[in-house]
C-alpha atoms as a PDB file:
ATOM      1  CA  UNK A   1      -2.899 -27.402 -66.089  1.00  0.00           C
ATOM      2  CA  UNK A   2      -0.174 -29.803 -67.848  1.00  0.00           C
ATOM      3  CA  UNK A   3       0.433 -28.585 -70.892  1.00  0.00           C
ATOM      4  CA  UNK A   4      -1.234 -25.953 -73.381  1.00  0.00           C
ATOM      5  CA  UNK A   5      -0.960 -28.151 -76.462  1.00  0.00           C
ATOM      6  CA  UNK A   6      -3.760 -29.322 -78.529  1.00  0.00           C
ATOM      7  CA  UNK A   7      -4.033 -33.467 -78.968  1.00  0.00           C
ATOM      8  CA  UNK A   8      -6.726 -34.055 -81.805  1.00  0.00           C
ATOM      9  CA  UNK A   9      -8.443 -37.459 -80.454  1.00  0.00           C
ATOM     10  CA  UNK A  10     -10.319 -38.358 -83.867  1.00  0.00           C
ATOM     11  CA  UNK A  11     -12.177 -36.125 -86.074  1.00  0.00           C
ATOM     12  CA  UNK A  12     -15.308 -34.823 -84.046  1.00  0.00           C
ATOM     13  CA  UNK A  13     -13.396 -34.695 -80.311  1.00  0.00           C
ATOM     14  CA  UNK A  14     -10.596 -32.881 -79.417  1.00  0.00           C
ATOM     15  CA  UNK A  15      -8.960 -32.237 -75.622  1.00  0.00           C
ATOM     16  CA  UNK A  16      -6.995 -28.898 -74.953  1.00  0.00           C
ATOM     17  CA  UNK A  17      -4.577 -28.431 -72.392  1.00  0.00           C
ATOM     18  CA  UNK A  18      -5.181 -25.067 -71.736  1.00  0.00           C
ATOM     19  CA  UNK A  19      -8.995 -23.849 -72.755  1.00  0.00           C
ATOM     20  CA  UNK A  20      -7.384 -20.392 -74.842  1.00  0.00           C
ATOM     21  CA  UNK A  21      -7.470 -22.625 -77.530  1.00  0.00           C
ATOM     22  CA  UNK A  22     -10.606 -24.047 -77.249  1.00  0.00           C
ATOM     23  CA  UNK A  23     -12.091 -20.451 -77.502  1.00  0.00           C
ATOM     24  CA  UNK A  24     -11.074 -19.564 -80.704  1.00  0.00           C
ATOM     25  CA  UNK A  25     -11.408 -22.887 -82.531  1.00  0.00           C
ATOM     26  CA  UNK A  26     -15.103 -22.850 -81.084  1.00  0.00           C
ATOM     27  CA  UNK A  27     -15.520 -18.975 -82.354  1.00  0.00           C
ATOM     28  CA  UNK A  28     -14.508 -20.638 -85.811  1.00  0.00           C
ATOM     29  CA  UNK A  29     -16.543 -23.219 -85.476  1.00  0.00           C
ATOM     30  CA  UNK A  30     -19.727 -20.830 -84.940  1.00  0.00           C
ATOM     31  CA  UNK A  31     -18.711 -18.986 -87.592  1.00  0.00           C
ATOM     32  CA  UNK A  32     -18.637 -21.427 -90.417  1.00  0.00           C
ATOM     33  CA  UNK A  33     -22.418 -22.431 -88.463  1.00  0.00           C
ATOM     34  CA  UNK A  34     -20.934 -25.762 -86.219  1.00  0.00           C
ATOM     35  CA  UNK A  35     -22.117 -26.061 -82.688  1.00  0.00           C
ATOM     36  CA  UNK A  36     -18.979 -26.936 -80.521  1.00  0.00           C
ATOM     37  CA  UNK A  37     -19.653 -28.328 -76.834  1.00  0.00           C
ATOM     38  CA  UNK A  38     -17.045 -28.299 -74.192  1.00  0.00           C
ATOM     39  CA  UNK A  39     -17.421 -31.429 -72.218  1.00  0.00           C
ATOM     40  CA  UNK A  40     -15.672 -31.560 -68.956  1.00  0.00           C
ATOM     41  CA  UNK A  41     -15.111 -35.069 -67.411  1.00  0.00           C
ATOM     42  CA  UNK A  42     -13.189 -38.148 -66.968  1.00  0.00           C
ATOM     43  CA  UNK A  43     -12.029 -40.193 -69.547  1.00  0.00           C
ATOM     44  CA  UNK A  44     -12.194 -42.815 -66.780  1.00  0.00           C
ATOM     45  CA  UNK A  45     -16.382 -42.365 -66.068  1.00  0.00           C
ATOM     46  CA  UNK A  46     -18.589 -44.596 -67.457  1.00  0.00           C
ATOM     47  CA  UNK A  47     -21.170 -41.959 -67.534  1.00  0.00           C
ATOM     48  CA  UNK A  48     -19.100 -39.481 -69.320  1.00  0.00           C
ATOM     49  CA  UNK A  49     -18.122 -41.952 -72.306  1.00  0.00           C
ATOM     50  CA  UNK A  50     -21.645 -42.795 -72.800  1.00  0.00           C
ATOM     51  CA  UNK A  51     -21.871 -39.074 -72.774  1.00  0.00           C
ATOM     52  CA  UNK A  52     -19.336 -38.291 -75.130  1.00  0.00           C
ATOM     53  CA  UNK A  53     -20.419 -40.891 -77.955  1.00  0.00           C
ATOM     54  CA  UNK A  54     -23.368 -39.940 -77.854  1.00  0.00           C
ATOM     55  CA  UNK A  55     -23.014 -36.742 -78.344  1.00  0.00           C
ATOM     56  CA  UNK A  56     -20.728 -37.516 -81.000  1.00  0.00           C
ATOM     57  CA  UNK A  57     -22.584 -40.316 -82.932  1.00  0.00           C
ATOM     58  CA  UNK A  58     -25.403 -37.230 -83.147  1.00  0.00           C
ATOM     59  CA  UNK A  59     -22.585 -35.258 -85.334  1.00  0.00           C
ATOM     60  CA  UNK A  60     -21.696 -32.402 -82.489  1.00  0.00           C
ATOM     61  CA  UNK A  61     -18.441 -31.334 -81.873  1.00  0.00           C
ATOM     62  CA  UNK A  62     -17.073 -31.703 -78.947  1.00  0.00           C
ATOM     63  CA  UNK A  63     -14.274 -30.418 -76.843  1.00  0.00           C
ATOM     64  CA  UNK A  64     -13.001 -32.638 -74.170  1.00  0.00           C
ATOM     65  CA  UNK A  65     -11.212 -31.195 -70.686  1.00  0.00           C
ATOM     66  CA  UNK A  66     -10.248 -34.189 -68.512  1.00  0.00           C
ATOM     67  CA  UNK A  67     -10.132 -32.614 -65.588  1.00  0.00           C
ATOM     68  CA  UNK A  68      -7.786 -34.683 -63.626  1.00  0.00           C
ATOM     69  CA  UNK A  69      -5.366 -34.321 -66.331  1.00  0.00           C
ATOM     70  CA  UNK A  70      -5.904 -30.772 -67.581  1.00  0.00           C
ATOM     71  CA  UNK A  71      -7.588 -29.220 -64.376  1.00  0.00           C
ATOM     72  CA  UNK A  72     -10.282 -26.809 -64.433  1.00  0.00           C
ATOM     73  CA  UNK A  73      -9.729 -23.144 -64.364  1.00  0.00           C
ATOM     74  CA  UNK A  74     -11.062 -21.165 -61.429  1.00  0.00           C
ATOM     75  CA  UNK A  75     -13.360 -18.839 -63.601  1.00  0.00           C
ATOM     76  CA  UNK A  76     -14.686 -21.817 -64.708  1.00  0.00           C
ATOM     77  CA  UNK A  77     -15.176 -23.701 -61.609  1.00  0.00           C
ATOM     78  CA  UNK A  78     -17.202 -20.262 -60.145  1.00  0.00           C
ATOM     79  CA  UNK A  79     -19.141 -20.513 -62.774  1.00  0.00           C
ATOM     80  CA  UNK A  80     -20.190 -24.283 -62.352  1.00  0.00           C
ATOM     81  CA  UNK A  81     -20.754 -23.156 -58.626  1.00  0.00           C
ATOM     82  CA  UNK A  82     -22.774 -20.710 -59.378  1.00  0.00           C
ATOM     83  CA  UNK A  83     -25.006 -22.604 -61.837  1.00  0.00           C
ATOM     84  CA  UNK A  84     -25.417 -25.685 -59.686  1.00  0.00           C
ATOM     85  CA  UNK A  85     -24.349 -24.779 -55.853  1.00  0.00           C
ATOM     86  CA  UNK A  86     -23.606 -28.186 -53.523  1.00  0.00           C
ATOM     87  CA  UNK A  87     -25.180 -30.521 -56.602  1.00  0.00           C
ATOM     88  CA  UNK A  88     -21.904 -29.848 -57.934  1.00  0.00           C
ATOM     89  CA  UNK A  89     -20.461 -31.847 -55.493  1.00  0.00           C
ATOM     90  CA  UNK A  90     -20.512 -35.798 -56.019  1.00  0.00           C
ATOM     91  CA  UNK A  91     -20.462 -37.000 -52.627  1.00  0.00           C
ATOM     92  CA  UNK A  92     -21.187 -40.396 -53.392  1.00  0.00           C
ATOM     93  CA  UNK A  93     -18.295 -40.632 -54.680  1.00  0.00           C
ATOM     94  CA  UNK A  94     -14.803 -42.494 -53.266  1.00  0.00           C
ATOM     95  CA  UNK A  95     -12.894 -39.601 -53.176  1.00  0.00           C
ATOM     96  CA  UNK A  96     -15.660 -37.924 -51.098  1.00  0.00           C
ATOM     97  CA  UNK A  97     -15.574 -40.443 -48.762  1.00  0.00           C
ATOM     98  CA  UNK A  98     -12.305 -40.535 -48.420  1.00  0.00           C
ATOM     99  CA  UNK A  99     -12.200 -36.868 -46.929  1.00  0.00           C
ATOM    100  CA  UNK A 100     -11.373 -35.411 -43.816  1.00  0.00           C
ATOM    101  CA  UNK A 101     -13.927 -33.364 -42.376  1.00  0.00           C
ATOM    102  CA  UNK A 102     -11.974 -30.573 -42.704  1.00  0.00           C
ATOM    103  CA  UNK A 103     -11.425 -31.037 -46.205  1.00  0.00           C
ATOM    104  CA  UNK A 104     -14.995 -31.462 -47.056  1.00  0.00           C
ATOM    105  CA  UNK A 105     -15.980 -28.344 -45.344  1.00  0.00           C
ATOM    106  CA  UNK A 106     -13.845 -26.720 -47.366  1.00  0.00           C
ATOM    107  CA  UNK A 107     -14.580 -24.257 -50.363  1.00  0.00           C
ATOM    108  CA  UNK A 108     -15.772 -26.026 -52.884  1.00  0.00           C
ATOM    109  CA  UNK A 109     -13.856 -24.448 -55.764  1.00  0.00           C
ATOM    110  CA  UNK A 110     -10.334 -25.319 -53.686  1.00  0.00           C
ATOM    111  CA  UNK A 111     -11.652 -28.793 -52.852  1.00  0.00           C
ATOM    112  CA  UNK A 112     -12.493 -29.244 -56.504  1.00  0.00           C
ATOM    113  CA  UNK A 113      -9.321 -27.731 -57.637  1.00  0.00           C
ATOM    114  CA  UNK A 114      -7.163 -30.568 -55.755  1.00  0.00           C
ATOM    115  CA  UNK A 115      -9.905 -33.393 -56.342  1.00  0.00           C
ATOM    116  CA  UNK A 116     -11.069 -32.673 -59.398  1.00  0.00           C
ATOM    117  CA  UNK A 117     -12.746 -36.084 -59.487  1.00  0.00           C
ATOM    118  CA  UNK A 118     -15.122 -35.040 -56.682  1.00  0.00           C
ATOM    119  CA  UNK A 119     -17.249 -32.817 -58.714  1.00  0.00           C
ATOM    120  CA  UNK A 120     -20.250 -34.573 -60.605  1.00  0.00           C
ATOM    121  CA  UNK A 121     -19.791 -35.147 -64.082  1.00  0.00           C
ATOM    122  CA  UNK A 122     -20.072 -34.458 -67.002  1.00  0.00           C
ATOM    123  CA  UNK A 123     -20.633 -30.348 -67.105  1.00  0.00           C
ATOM    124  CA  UNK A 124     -21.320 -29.521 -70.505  1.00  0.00           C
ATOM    125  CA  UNK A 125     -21.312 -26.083 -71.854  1.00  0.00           C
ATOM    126  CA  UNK A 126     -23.435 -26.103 -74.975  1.00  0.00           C
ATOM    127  CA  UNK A 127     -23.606 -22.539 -76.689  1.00  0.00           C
ATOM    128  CA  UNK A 128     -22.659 -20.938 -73.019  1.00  0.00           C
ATOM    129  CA  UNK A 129     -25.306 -22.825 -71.412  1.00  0.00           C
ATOM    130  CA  UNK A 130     -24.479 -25.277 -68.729  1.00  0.00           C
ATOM    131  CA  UNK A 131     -25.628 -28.988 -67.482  1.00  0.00           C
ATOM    132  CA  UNK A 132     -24.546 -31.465 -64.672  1.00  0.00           C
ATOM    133  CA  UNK A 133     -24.820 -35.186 -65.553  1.00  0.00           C
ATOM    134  CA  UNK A 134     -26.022 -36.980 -68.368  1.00  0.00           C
ATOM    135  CA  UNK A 135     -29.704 -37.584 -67.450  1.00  0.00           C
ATOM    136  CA  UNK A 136     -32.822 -38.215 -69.479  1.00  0.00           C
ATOM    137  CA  UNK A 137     -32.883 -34.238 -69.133  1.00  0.00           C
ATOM    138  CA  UNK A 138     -29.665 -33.281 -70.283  1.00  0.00           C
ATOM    139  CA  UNK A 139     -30.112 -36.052 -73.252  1.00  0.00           C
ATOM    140  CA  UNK A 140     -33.325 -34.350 -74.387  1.00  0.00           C
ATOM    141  CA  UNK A 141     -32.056 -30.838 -73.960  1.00  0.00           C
ATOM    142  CA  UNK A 142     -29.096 -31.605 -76.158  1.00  0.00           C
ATOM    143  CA  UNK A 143     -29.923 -34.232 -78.352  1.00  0.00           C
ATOM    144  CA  UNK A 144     -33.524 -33.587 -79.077  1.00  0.00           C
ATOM    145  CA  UNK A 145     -34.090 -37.236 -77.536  1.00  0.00           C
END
């Protein structure tokens, strides 16, 4: 992880270096009755920023990891395994394809840990529930759409 500063983005998104943070803004957030989502993705990802306003244009708050830039911690990442096994892994993707064998027979929490970008995205973590992508699924679950 790069830093453990907070960088407020504009006023519904913020991205935290280090996720401590994130925990108790979101426990003040559920306090004064706000749902906060932590939104971990690319700001790079065409399918994560289509994500992202969308979720914000429906007046969520959201907090973005990048997780090239801020990394993901392991906890986490277990937890993302164990949620959503191999469909974690985006192997369509150019990184994926651009791995040795041995690498991609790796564990999937190390392989993740050095390419970040080779895990699907977005993983959203809405009220400690998780989803993979941003699917007609995922939009309906958390947008009511």
């Amino acid at each position: 992880m790069a830093n453990s500063t907070h960088h407020k983005t504009d006023n519904n998104t913020q991205t935290w270096g280090v996720l401590g943070s994130y925990y108790q803004t979101n426990c003040e957030h559920e306090a004064k009755g706000k749902r906060v989502m932590v939104f971990y993705g690319l700001k790079t990802c065409d399918t994560c920023r289509k994500a992202e306003k969308a979720i914000v244009d429906s007046g969520l708050q959201l907090t973005k990891v990048d997780v090239r830039e801020d990394g993901i911690p392991e906890d986490a990442l277990q937890r993302f395994l164990s949620e959503f096994g191999e469909e974690l892994l985006n192997r369509r993707s150019t990184t994926w394809r651009n791995l040795s064998d041995t690498d991609r027979n790796s564990d999937p929490v190390t392989l993740i840990s050095v390419h970040p970008t080779v895990m699907k995205r977005p993983v959203i973590d809405a009220d400690g529930r998780l989803f993979l992508g941003w699917g007609k699924d995922v939009q309906a679950s958390l947008l009511g759409s």
